[in-house]
PDB file of N, CA and C in Angstrom:
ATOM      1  N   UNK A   1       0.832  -1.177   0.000  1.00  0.00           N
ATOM      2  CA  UNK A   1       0.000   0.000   0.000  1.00  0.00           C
ATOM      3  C   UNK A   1       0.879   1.242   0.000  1.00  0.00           C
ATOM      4  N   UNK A   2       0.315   2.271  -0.268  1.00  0.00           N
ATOM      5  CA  UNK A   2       0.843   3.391  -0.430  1.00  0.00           C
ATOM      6  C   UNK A   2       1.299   3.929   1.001  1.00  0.00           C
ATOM      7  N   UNK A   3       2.370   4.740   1.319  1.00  0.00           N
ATOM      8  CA  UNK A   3       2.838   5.517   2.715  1.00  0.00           C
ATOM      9  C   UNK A   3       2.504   7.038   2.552  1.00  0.00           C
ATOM     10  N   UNK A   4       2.259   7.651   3.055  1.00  0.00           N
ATOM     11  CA  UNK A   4       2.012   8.846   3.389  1.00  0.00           C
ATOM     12  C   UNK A   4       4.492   9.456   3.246  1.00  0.00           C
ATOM     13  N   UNK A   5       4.010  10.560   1.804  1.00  0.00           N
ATOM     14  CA  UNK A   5       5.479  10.708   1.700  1.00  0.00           C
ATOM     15  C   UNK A   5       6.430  11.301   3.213  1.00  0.00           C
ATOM     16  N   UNK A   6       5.768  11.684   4.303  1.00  0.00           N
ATOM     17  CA  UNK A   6       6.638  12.176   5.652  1.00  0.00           C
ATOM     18  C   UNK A   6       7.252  11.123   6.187  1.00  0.00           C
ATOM     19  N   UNK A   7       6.297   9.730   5.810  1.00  0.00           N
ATOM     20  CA  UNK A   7       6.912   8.344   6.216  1.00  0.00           C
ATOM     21  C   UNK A   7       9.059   8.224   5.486  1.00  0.00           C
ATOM     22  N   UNK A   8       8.780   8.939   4.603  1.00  0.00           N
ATOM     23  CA  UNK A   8       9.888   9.012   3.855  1.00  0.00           C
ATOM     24  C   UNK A   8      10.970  10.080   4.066  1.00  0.00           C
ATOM     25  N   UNK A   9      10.271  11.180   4.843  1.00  0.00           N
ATOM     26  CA  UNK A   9      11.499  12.178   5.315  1.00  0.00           C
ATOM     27  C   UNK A   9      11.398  12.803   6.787  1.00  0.00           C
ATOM     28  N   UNK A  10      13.447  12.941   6.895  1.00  0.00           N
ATOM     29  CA  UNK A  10      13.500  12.807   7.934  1.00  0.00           C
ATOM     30  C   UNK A  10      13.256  14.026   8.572  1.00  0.00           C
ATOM     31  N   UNK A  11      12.714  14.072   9.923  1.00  0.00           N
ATOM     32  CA  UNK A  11      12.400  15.023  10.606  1.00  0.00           C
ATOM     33  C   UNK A  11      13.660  16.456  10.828  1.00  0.00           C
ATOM     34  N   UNK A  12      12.985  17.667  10.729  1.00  0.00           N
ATOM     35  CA  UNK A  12      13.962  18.526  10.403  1.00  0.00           C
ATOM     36  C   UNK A  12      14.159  18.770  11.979  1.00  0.00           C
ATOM     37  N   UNK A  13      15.011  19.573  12.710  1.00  0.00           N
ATOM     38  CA  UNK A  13      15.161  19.631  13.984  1.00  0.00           C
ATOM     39  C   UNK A  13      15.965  20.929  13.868  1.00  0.00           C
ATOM     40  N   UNK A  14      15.106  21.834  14.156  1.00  0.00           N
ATOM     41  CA  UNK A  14      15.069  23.600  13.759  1.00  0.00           C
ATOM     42  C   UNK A  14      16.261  23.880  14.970  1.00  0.00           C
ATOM     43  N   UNK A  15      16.730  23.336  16.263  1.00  0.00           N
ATOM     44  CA  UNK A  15      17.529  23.710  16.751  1.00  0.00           C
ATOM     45  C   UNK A  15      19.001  23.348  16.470  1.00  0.00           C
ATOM     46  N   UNK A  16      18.825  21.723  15.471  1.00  0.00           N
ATOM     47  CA  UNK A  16      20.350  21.877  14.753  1.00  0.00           C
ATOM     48  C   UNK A  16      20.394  22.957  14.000  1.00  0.00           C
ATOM     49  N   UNK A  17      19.667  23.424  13.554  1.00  0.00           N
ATOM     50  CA  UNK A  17      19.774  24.331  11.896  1.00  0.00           C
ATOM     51  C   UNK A  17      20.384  25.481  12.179  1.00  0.00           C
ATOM     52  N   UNK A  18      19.448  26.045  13.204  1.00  0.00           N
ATOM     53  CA  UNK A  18      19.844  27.505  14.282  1.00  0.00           C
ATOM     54  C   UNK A  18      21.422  27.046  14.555  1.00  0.00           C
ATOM     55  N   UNK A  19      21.759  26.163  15.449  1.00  0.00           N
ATOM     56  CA  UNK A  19      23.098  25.642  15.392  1.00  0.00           C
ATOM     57  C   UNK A  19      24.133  26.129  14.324  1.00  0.00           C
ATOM     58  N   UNK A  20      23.788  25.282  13.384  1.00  0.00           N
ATOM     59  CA  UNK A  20      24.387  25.539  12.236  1.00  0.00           C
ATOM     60  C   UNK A  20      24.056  27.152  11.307  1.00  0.00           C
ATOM     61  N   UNK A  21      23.554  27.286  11.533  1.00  0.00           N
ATOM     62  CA  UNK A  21      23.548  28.872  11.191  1.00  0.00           C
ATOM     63  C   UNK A  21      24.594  29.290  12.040  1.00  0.00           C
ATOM     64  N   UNK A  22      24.242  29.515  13.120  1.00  0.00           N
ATOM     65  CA  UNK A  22      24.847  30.012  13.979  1.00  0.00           C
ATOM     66  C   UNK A  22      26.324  30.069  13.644  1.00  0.00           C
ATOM     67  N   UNK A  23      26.985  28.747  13.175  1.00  0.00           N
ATOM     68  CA  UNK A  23      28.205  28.378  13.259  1.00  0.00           C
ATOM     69  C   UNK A  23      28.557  29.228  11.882  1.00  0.00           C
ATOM     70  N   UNK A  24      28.118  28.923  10.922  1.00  0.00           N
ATOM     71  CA  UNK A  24      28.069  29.438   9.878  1.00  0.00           C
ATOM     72  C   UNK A  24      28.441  30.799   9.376  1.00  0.00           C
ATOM     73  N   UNK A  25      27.467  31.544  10.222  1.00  0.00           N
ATOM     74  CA  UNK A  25      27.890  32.982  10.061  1.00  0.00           C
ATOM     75  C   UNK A  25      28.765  33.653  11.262  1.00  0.00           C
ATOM     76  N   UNK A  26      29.367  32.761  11.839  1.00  0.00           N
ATOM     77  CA  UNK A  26      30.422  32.882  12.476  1.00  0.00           C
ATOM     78  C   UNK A  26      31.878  32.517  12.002  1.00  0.00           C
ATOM     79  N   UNK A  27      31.611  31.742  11.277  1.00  0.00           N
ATOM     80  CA  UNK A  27      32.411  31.430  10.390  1.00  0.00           C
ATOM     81  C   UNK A  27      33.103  32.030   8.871  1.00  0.00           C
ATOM     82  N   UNK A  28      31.399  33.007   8.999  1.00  0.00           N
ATOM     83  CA  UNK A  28      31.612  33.686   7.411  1.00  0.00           C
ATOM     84  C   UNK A  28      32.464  35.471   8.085  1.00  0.00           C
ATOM     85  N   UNK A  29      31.864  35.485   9.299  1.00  0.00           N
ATOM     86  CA  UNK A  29      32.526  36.520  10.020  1.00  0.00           C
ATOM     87  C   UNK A  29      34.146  36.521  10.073  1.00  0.00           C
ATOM     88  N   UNK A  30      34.959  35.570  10.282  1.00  0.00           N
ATOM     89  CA  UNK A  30      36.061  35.391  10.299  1.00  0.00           C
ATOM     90  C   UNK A  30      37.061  35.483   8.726  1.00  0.00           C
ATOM     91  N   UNK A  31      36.079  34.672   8.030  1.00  0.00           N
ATOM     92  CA  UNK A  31      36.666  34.552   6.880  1.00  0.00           C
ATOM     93  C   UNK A  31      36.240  35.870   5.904  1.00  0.00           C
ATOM     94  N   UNK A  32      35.407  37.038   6.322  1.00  0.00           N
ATOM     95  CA  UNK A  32      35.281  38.263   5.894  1.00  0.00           C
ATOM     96  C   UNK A  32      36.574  39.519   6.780  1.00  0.00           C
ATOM     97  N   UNK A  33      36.773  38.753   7.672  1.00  0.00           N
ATOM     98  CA  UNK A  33      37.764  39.579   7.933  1.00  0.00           C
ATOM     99  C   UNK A  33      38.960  39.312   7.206  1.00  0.00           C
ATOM    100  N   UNK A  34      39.391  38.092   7.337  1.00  0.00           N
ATOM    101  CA  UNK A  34      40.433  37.515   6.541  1.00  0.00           C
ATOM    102  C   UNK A  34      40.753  38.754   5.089  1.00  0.00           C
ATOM    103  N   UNK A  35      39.485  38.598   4.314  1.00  0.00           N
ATOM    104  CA  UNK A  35      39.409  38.610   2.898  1.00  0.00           C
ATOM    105  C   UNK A  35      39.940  40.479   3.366  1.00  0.00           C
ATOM    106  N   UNK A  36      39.038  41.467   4.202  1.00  0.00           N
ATOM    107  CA  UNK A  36      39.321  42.743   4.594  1.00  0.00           C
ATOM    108  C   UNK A  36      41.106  43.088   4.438  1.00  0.00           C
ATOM    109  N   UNK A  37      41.766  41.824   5.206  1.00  0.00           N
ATOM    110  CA  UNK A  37      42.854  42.373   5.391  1.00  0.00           C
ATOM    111  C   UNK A  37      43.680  41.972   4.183  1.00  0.00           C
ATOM    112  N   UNK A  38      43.504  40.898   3.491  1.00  0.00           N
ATOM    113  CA  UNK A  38      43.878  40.930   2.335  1.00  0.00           C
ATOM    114  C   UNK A  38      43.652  42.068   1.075  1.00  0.00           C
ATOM    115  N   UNK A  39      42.636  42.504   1.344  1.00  0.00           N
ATOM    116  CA  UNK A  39      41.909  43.883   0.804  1.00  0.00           C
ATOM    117  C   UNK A  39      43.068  45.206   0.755  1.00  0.00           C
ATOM    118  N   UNK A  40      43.181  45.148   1.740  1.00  0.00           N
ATOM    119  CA  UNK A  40      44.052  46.020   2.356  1.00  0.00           C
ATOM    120  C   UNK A  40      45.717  46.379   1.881  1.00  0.00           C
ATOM    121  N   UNK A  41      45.980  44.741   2.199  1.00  0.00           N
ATOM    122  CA  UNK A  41      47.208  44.621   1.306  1.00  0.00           C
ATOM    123  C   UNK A  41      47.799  44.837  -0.027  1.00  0.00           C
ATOM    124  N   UNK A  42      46.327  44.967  -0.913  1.00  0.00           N
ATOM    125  CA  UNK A  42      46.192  44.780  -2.254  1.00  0.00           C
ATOM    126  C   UNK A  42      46.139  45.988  -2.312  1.00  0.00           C
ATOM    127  N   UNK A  43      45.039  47.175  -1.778  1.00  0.00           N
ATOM    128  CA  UNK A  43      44.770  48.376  -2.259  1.00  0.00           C
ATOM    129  C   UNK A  43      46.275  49.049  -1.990  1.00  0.00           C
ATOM    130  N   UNK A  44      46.911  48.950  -0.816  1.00  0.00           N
ATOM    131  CA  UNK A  44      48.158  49.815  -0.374  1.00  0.00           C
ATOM    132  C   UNK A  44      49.571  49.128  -0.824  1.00  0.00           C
ATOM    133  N   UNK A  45      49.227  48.697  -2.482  1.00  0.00           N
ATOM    134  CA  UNK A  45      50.185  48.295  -3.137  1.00  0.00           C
ATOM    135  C   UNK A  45      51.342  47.357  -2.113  1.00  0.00           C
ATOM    136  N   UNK A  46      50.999  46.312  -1.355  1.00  0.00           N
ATOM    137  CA  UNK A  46      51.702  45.113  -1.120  1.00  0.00           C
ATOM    138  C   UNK A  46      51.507  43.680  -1.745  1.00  0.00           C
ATOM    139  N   UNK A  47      50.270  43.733  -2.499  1.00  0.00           N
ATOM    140  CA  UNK A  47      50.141  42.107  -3.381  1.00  0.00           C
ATOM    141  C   UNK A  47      51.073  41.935  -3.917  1.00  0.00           C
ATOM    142  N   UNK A  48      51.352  40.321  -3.970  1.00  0.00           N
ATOM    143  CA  UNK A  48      51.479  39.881  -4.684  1.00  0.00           C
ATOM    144  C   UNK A  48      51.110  38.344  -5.313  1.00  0.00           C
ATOM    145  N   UNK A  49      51.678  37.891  -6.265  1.00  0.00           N
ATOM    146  CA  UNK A  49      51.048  37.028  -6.905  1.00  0.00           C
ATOM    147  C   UNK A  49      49.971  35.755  -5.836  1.00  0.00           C
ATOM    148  N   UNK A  50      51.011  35.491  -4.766  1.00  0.00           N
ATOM    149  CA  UNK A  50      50.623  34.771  -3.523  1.00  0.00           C
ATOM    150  C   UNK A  50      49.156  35.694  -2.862  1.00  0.00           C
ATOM    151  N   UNK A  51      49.561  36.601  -2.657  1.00  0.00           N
ATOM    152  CA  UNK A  51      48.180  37.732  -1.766  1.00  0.00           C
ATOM    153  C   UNK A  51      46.908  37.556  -3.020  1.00  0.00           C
ATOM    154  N   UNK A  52      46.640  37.655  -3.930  1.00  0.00           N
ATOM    155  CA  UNK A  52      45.768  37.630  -5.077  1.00  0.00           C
ATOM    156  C   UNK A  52      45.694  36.680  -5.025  1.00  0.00           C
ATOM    157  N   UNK A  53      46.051  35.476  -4.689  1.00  0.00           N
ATOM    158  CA  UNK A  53      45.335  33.687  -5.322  1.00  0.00           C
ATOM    159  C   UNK A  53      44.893  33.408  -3.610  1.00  0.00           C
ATOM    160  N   UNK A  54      45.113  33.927  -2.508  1.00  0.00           N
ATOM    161  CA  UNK A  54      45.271  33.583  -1.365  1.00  0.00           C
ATOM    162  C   UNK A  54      43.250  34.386  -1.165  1.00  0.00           C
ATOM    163  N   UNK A  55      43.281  35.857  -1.701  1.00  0.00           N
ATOM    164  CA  UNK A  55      42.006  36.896  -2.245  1.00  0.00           C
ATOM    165  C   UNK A  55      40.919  36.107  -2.806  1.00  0.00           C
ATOM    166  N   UNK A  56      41.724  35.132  -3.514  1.00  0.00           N
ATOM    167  CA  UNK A  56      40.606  34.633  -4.571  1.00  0.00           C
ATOM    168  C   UNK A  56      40.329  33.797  -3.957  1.00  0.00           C
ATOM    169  N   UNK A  57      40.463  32.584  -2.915  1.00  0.00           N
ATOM    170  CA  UNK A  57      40.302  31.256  -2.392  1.00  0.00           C
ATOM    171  C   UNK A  57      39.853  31.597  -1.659  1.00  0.00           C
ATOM    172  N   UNK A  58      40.122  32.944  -0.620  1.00  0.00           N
ATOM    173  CA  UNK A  58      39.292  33.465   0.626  1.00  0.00           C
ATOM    174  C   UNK A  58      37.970  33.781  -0.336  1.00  0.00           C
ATOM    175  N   UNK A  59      37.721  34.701  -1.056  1.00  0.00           N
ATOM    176  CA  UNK A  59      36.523  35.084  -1.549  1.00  0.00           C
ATOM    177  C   UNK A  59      35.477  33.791  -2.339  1.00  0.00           C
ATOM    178  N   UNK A  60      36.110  32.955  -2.957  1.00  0.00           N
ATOM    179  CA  UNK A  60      35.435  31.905  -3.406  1.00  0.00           C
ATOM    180  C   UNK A  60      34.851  31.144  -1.481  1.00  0.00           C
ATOM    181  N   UNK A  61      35.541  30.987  -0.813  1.00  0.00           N
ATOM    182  CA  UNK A  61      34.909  30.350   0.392  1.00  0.00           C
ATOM    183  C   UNK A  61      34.129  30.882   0.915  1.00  0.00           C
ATOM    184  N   UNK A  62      34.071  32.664   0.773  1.00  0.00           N
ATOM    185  CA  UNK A  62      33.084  33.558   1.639  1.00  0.00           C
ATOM    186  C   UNK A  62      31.595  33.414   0.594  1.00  0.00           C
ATOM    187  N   UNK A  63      31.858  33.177  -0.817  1.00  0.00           N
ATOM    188  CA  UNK A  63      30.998  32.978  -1.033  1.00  0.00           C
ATOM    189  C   UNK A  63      29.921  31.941  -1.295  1.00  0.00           C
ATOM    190  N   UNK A  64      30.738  30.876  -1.008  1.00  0.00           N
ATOM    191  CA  UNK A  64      30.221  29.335  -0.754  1.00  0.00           C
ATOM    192  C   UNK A  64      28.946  29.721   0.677  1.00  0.00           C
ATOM    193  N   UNK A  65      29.974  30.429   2.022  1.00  0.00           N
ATOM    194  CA  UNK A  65      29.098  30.605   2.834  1.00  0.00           C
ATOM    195  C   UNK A  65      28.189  31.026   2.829  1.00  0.00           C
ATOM    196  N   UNK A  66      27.972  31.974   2.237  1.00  0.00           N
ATOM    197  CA  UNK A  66      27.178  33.278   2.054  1.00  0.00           C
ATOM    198  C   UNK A  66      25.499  32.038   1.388  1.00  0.00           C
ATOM    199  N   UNK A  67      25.514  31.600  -0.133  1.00  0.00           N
ATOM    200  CA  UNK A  67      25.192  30.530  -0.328  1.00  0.00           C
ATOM    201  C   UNK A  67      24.527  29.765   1.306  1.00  0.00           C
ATOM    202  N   UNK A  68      25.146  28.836   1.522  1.00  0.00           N
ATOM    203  CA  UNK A  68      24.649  28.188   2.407  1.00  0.00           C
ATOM    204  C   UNK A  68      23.774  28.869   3.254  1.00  0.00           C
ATOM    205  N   UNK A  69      24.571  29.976   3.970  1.00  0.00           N
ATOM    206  CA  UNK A  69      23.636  30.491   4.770  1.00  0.00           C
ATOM    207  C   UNK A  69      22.016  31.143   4.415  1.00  0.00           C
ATOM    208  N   UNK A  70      22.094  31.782   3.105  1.00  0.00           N
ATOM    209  CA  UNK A  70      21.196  31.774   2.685  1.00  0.00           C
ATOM    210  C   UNK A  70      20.068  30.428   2.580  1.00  0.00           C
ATOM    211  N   UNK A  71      20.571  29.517   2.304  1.00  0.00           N
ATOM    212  CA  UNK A  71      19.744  28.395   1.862  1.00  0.00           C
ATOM    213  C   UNK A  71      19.373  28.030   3.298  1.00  0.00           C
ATOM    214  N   UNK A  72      20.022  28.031   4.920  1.00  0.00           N
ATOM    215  CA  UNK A  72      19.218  27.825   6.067  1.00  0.00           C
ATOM    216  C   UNK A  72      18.735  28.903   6.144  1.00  0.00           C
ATOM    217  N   UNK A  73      18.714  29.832   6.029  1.00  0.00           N
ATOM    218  CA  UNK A  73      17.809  31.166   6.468  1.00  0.00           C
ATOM    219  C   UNK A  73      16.757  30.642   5.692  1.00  0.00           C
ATOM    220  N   UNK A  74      16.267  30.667   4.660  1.00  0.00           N
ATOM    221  CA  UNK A  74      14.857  30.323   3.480  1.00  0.00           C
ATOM    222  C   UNK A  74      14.779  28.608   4.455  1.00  0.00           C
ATOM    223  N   UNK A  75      15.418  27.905   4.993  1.00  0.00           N
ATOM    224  CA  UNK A  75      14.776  26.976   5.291  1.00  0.00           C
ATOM    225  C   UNK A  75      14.406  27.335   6.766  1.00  0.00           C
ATOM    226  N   UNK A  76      14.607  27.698   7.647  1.00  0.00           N
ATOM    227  CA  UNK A  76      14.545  28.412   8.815  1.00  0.00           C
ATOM    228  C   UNK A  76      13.227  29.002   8.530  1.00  0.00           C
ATOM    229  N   UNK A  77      12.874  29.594   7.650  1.00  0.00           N
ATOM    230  CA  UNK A  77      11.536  30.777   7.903  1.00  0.00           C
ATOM    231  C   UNK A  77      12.331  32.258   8.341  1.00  0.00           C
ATOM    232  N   UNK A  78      13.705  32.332   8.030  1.00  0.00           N
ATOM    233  CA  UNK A  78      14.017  33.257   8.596  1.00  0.00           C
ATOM    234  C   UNK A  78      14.134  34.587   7.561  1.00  0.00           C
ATOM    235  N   UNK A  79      14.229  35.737   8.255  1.00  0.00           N
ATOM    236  CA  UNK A  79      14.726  37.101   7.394  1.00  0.00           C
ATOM    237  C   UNK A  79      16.317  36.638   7.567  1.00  0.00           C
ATOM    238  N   UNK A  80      16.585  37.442   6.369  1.00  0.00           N
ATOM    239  CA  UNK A  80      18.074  37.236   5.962  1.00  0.00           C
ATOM    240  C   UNK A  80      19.028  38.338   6.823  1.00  0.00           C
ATOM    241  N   UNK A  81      18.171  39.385   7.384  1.00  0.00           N
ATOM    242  CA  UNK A  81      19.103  40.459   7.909  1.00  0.00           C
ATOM    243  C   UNK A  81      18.437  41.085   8.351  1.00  0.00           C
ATOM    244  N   UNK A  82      18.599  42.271   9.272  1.00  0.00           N
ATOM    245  CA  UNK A  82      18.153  43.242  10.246  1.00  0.00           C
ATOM    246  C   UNK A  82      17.626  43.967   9.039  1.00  0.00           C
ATOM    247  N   UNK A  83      16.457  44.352   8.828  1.00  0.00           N
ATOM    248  CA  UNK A  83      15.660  45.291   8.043  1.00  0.00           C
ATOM    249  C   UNK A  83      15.381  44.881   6.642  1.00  0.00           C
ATOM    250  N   UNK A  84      15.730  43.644   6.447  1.00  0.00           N
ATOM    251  CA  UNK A  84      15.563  42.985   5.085  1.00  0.00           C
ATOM    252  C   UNK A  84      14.222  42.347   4.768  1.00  0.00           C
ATOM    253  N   UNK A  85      13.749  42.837   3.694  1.00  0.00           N
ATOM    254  CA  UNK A  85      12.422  41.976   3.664  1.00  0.00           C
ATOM    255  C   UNK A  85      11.942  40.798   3.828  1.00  0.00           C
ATOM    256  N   UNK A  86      11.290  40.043   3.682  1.00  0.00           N
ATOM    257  CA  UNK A  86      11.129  38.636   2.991  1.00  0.00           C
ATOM    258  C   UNK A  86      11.273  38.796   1.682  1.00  0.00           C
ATOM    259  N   UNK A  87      12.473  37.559   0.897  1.00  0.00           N
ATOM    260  CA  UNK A  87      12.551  37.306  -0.541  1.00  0.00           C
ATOM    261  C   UNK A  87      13.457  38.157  -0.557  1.00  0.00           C
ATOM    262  N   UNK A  88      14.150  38.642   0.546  1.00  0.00           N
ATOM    263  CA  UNK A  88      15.381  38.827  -0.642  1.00  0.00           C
ATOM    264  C   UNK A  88      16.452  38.327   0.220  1.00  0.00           C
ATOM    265  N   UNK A  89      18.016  38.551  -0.144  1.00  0.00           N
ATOM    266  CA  UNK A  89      19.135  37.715  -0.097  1.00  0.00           C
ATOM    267  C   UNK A  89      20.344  38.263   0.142  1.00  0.00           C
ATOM    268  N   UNK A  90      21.452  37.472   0.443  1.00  0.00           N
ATOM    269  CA  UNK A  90      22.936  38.712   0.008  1.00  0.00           C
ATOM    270  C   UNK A  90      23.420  37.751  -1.527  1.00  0.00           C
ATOM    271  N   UNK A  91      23.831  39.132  -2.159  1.00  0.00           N
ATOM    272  CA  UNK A  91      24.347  38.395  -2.995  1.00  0.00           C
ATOM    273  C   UNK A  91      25.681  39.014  -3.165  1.00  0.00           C
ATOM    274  N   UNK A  92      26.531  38.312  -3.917  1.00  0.00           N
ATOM    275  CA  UNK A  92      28.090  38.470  -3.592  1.00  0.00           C
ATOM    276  C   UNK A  92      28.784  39.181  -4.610  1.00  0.00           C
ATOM    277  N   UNK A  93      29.725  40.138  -4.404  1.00  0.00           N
ATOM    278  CA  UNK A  93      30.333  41.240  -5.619  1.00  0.00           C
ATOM    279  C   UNK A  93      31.370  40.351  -5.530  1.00  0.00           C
ATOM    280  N   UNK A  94      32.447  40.600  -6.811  1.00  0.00           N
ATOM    281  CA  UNK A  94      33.884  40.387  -6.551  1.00  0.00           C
ATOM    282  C   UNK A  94      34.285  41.609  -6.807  1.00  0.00           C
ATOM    283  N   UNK A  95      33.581  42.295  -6.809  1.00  0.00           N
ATOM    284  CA  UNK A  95      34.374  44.229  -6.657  1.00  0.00           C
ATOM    285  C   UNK A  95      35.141  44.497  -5.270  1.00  0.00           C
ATOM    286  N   UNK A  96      36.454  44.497  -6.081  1.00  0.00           N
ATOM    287  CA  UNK A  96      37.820  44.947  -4.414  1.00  0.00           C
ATOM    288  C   UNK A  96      36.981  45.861  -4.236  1.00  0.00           C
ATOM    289  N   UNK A  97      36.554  46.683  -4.863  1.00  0.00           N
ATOM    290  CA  UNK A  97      36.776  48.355  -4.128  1.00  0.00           C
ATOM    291  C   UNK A  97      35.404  48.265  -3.091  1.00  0.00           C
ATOM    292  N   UNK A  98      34.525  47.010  -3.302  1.00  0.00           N
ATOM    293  CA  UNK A  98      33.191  47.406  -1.904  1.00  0.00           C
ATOM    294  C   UNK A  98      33.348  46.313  -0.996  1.00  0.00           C
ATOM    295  N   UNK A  99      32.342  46.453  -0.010  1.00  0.00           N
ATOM    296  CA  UNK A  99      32.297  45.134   0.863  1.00  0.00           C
ATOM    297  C   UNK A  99      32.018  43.565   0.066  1.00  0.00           C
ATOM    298  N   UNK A 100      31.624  43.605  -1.051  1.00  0.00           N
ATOM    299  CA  UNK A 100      31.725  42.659  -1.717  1.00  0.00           C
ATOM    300  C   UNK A 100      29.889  42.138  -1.704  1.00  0.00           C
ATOM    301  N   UNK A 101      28.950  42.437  -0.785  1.00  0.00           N
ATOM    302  CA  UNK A 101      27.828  42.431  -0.827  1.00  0.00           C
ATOM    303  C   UNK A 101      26.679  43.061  -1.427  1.00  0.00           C
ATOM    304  N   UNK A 102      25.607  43.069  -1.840  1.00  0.00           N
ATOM    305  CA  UNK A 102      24.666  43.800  -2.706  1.00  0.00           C
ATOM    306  C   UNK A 102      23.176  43.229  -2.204  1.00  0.00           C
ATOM    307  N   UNK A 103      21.917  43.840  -2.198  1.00  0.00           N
ATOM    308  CA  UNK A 103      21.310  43.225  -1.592  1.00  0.00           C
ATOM    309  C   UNK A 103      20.791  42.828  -3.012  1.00  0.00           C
ATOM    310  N   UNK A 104      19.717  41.928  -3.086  1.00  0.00           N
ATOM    311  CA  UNK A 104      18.764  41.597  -4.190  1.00  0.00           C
ATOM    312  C   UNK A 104      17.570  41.103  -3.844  1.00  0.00           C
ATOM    313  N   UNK A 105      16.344  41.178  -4.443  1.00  0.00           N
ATOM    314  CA  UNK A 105      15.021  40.976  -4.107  1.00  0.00           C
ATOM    315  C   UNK A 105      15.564  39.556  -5.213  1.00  0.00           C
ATOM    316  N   UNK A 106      14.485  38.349  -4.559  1.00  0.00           N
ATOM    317  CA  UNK A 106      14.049  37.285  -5.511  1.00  0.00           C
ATOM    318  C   UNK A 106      12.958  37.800  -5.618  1.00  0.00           C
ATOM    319  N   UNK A 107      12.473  38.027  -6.663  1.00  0.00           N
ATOM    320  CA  UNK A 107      10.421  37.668  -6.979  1.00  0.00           C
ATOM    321  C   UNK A 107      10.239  36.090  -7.589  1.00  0.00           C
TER     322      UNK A 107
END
């Protein structure tokens, strides 16, 4: 006979998630500083070839996070940020010259 499909998935448990958020953007906190001071190095003419691939691996990871975290926030029920609507998101620049963030509405 047929199962009812919940028979088939597993129960979500909103206080790992919070958890993992939690960890998450604690994580993306660190590795935004990282990328800042590399920032830094670059604008006040100290890069080099090493500081720019070191820029790029930090920023590819900040934006992996960024990603994720988004995807528990929309599973959470949560707002994405202090004054942010519902439906919208961060989305990620690779422009040195800003914080690297932009907001965007999904419709």
């Amino acid at each position: 006979m047929y199962q009812p499909i919940q028979a088939f998935v597993e129960p979500v448990n909103l206080d790992e998630l919070r958890k993992e958020l939690a960890r998450l953007e604690a994580e993306e906190a660190q590795v935004s500083a990282q990328r800042r001071h590399l920032h830094h190095r670059i604008d006040f003419g100290y890069a080099s070839d090493e500081t720019c691939a070191r820029e790029r691996e930090i920023s590819d990871q900040r934006h992996d996070l960024h990603r994720r975290i988004d995807a528990l926030r929309r599973r959470l029920g949560a707002r994405a940020g202090a004054g942010e609507a519902p439906g919208e998101s961060l989305e990620l620049s690779s422009d040195s010259g800003s914080s690297g963030l932009r907001w965007s509405r999904e419709l």
